[in-house]
C-alpha atoms as a PDB file:
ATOM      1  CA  UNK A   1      14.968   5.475 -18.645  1.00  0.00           C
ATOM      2  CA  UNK A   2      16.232   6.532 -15.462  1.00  0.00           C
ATOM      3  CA  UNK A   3      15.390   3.634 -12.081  1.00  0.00           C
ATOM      4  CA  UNK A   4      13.003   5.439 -10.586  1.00  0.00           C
ATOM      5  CA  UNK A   5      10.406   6.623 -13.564  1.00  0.00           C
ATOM      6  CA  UNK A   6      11.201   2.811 -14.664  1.00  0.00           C
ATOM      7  CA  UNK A   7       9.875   1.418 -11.382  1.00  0.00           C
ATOM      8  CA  UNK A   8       6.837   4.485 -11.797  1.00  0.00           C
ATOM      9  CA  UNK A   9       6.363   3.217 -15.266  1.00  0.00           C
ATOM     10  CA  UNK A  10       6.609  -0.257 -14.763  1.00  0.00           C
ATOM     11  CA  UNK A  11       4.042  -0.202 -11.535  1.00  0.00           C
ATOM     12  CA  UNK A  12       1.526   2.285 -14.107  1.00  0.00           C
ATOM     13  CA  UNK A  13       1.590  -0.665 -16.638  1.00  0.00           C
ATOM     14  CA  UNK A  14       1.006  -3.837 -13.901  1.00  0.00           C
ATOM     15  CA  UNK A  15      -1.873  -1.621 -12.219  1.00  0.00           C
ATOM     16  CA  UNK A  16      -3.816  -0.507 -14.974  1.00  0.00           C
ATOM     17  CA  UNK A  17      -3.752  -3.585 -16.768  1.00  0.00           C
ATOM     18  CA  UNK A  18      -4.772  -5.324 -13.485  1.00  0.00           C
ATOM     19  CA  UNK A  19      -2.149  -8.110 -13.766  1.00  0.00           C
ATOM     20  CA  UNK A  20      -2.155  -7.684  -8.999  1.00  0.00           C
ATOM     21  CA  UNK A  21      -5.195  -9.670  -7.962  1.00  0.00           C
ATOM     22  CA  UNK A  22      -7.517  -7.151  -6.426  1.00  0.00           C
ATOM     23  CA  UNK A  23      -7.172  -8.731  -2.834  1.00  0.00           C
ATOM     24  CA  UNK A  24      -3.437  -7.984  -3.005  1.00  0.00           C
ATOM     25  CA  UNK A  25      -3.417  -4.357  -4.706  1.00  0.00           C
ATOM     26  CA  UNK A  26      -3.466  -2.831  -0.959  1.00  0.00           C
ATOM     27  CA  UNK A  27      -0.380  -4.500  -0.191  1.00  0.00           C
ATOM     28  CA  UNK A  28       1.153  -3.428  -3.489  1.00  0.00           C
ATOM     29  CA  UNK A  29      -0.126  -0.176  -3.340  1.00  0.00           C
ATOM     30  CA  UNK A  30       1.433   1.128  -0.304  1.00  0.00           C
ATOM     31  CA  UNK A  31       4.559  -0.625  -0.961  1.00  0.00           C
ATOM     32  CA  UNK A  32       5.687   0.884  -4.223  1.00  0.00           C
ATOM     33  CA  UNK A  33       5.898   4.378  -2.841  1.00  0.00           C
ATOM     34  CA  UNK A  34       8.397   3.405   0.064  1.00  0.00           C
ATOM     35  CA  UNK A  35      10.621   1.393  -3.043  1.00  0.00           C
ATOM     36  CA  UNK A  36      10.652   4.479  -4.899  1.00  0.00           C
ATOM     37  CA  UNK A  37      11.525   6.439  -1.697  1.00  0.00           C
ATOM     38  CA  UNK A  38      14.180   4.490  -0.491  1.00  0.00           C
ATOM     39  CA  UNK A  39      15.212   4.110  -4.322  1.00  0.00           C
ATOM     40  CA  UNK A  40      15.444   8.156  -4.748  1.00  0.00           C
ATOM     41  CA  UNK A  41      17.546   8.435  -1.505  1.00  0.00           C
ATOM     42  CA  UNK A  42      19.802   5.680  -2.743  1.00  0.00           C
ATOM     43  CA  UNK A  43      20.324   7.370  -6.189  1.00  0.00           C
ATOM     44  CA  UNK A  44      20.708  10.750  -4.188  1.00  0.00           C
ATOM     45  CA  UNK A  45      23.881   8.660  -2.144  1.00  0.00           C
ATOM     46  CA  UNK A  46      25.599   8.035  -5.060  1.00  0.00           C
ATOM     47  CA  UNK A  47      25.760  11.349  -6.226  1.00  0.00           C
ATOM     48  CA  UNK A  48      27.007  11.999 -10.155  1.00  0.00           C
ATOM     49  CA  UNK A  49      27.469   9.152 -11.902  1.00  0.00           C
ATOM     50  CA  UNK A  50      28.859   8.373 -15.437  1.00  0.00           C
ATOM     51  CA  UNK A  51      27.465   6.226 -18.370  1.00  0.00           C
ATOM     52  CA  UNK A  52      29.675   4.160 -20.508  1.00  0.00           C
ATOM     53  CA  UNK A  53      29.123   1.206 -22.858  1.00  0.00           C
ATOM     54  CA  UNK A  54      27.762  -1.790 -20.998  1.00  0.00           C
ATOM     55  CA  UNK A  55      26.596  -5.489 -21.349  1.00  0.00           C
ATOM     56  CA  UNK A  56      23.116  -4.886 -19.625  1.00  0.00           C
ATOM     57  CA  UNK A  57      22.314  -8.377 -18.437  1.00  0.00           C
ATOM     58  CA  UNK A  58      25.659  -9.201 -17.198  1.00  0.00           C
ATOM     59  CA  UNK A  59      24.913 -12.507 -15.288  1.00  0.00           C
ATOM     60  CA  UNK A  60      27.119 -15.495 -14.586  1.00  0.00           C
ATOM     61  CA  UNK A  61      24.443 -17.798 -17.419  1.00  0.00           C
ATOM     62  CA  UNK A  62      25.607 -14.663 -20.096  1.00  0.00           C
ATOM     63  CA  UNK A  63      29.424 -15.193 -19.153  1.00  0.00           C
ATOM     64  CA  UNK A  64      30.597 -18.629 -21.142  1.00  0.00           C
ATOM     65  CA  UNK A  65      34.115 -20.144 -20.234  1.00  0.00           C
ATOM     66  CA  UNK A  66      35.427 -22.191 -23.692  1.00  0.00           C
ATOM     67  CA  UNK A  67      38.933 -22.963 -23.873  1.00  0.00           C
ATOM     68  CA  UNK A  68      40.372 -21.083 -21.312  1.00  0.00           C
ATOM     69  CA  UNK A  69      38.949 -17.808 -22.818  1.00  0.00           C
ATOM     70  CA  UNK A  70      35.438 -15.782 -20.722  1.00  0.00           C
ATOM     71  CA  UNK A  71      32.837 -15.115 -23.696  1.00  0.00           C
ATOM     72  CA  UNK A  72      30.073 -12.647 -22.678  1.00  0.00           C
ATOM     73  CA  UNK A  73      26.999 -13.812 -24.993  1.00  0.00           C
ATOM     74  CA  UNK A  74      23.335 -12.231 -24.998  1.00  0.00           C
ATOM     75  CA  UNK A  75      24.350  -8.877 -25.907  1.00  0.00           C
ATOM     76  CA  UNK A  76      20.827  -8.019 -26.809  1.00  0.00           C
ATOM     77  CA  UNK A  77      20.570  -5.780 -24.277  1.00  0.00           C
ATOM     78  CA  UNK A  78      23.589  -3.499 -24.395  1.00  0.00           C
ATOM     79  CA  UNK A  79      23.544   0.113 -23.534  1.00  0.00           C
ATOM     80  CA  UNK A  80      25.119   3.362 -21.951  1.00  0.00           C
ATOM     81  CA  UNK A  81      24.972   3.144 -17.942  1.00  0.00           C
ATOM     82  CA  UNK A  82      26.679   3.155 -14.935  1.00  0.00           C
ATOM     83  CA  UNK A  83      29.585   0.696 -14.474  1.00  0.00           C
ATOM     84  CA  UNK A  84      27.908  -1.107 -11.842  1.00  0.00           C
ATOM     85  CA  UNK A  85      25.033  -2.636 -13.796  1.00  0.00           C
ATOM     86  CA  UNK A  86      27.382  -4.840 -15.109  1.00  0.00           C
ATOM     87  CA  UNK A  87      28.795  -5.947 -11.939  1.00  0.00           C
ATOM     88  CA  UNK A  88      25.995  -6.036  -9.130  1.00  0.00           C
ATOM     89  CA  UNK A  89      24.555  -9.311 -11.107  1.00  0.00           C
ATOM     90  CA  UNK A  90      27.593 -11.055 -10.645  1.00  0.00           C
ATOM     91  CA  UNK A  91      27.148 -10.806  -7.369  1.00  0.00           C
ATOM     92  CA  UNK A  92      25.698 -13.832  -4.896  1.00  0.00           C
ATOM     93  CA  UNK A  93      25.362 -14.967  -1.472  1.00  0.00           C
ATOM     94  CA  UNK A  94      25.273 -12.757   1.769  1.00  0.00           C
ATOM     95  CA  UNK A  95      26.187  -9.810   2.962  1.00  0.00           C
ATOM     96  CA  UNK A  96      29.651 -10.517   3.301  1.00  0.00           C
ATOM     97  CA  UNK A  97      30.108 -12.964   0.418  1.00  0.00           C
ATOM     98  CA  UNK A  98      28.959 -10.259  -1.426  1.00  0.00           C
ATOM     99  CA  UNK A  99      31.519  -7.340  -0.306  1.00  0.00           C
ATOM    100  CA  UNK A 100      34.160  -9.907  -0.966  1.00  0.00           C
ATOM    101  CA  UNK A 101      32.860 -10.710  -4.218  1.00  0.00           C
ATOM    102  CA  UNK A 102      32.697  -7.002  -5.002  1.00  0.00           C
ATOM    103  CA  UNK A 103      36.146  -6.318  -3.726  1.00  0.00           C
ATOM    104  CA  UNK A 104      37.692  -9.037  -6.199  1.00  0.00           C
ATOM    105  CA  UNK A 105      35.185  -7.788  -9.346  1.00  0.00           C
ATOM    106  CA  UNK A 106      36.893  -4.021  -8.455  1.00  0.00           C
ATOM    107  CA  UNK A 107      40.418  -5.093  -7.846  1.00  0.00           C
ATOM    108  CA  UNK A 108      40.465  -6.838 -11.699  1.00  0.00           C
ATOM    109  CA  UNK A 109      37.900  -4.009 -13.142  1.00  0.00           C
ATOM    110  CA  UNK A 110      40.157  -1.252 -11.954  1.00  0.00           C
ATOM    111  CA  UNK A 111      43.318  -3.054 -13.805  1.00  0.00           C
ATOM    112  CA  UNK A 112      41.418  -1.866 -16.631  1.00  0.00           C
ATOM    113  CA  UNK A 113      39.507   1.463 -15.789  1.00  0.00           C
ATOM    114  CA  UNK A 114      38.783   3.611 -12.860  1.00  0.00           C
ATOM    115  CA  UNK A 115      35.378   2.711 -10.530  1.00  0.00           C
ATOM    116  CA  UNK A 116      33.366   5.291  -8.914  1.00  0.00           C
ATOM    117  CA  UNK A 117      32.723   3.348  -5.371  1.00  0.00           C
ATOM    118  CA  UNK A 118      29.538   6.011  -5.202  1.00  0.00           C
ATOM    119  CA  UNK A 119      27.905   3.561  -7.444  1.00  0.00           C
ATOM    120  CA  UNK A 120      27.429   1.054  -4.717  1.00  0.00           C
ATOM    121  CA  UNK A 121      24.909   2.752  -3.424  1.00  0.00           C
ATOM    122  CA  UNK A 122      23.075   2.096  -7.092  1.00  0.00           C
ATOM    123  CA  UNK A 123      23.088  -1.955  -6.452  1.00  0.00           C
ATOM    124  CA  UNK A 124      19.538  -1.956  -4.681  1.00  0.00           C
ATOM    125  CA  UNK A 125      17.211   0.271  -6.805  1.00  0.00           C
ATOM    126  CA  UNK A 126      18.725  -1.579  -9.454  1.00  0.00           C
ATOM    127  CA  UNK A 127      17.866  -4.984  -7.946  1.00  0.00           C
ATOM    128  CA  UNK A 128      14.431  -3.073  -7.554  1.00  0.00           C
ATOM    129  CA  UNK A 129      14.229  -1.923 -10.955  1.00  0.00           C
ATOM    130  CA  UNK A 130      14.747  -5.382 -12.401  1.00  0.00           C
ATOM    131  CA  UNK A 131      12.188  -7.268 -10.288  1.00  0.00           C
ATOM    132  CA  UNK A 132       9.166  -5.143 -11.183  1.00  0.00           C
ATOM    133  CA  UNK A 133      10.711  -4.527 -14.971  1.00  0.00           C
ATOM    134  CA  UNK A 134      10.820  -8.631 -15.314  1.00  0.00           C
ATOM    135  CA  UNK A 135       7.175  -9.121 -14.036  1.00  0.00           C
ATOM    136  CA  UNK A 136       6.022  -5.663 -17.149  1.00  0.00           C
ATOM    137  CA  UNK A 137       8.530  -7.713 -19.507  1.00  0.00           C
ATOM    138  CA  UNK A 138       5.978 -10.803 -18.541  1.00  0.00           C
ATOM    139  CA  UNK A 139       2.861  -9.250 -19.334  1.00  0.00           C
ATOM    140  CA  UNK A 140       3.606  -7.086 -21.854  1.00  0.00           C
ATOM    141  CA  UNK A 141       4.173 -10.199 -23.854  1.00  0.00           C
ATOM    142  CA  UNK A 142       1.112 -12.785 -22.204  1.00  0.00           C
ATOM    143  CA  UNK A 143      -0.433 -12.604 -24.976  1.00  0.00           C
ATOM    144  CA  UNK A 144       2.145 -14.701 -27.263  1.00  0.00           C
ATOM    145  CA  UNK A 145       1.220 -17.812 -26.805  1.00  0.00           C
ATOM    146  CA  UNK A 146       4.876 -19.246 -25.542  1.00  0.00           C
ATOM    147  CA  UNK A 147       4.407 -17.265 -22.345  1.00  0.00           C
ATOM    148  CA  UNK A 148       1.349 -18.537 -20.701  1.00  0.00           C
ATOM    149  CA  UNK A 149       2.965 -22.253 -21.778  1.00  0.00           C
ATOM    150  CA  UNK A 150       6.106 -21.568 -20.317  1.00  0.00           C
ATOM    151  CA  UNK A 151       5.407 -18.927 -17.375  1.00  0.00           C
ATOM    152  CA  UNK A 152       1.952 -20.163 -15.937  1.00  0.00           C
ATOM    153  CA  UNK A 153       2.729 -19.696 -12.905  1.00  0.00           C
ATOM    154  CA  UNK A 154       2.956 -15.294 -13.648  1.00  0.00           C
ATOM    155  CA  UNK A 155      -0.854 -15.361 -14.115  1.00  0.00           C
ATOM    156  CA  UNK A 156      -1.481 -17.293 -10.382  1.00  0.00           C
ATOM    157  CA  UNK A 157      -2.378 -15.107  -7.217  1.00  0.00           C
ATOM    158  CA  UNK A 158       0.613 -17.252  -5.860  1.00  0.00           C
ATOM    159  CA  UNK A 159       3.426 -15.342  -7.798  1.00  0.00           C
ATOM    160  CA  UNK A 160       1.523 -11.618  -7.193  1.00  0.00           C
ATOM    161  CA  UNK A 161       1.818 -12.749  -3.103  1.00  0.00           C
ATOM    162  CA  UNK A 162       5.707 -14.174  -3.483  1.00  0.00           C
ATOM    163  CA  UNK A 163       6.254 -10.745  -5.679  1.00  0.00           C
ATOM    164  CA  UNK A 164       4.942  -8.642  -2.452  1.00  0.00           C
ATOM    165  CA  UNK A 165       7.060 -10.371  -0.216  1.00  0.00           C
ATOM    166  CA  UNK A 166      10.501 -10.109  -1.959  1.00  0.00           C
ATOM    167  CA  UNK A 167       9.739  -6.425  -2.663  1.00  0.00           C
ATOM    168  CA  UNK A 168       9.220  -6.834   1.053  1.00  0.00           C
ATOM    169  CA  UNK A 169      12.231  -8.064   1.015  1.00  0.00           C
ATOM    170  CA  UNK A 170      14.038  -5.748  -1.100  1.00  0.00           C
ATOM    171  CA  UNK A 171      12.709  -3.219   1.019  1.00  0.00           C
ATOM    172  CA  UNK A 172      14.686  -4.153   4.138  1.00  0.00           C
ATOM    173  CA  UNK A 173      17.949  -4.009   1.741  1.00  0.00           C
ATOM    174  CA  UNK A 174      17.080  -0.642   0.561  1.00  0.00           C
ATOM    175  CA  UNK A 175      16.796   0.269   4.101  1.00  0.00           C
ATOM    176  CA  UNK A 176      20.399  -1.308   5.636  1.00  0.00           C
ATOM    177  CA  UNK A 177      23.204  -0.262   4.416  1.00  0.00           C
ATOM    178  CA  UNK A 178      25.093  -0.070   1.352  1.00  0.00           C
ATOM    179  CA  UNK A 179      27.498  -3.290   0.029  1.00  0.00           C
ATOM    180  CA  UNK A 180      30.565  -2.787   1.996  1.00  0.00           C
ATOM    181  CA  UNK A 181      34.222  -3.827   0.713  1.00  0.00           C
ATOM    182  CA  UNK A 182      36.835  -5.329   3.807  1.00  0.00           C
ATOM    183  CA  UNK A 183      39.388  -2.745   4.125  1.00  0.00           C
ATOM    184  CA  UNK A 184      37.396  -0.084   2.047  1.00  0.00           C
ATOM    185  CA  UNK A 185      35.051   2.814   2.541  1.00  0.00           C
END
């Protein structure tokens, strides 16, 4: 599934299963065709881009440290992709935490294997992707009974409004520019 029929798909299923209180679908509304928008142009910066084998949820809670030795666990969600979707999760903080954090994750990736830097550019659709995909992943599975007792807070108005505002949010990043390395680019 590529990120921008994911975020199409994704919206389709929260919409016409009504899961945005009807007081904030105008807000939603207009706001998911400026994500996929500023998504597209994104994906267009980044130009060809190569899948390999990758983790798919590579987080710092997936990465365990036991006797001196990293252990990547949850590999439930491994796939082909893009080099960067294990690495932009791994990454914390501001805007310049965050280049300097990149620039050390590329300096002991490319010991290994060459990075296409044009995959930068893929960070914020994917950080896009995965906030609408996490609220589908929610309500496609309400109806177990362990997710209304452990997530009640998905079915409250409160969660719809704090969803609007980081897509808000996520917006603005879509809009500045890319993650920038000191010394790079």
């Amino acid at each position: 599934m590529s990120i921008l029929s994911g975020i199409e798909d994704n919206n389709r299923f929260l919409t016409e299963n009504r899961w945005i209180p009807d007081d904030l679908r105008p807000a939603w509304d207009s706001l998911i065709p400026d994500l996929v928008d500023h998504c597209a142009r994104r994906i267009d910066d980044a130009g060809e881009v190569h899948s390999l084998r990758i983790h798919g949820d590579c987080h710092a809670g997936n990465i365990l440290c036991r006797e001196e030795q990293m252990l990547f666990v949850d590999l439930d969600d491994c796939r082909t992709g893009p080099a960067i979707q294990d690495l932009w999760l791994l990454l914390n903080g501001d805007d310049v935490e965050r280049g300097q954090q990149f620039g050390e994750l590329l300096e002991g990736y490319e010991m290994f294997r060459d990075f296409n830097r044009r995959e930068r550019h893929l960070i914020e659709p994917m950080r896009c992707f995965r906030q609408i995909s996490h609220c589908t992943w929610l309500a496609k599975r309400w109806d177990d009974p362990a997710f209304p007792r452990f997530f009640p807070w998905f079915a409250q108005p409160r969660f719809w409004s704090d969803q609007i505002l980081s897509l808000r949010e996520q917006l603005a990043a879509l809009q500045a520019p890319s993650i920038h390395v000191p010394g790079q680019y």
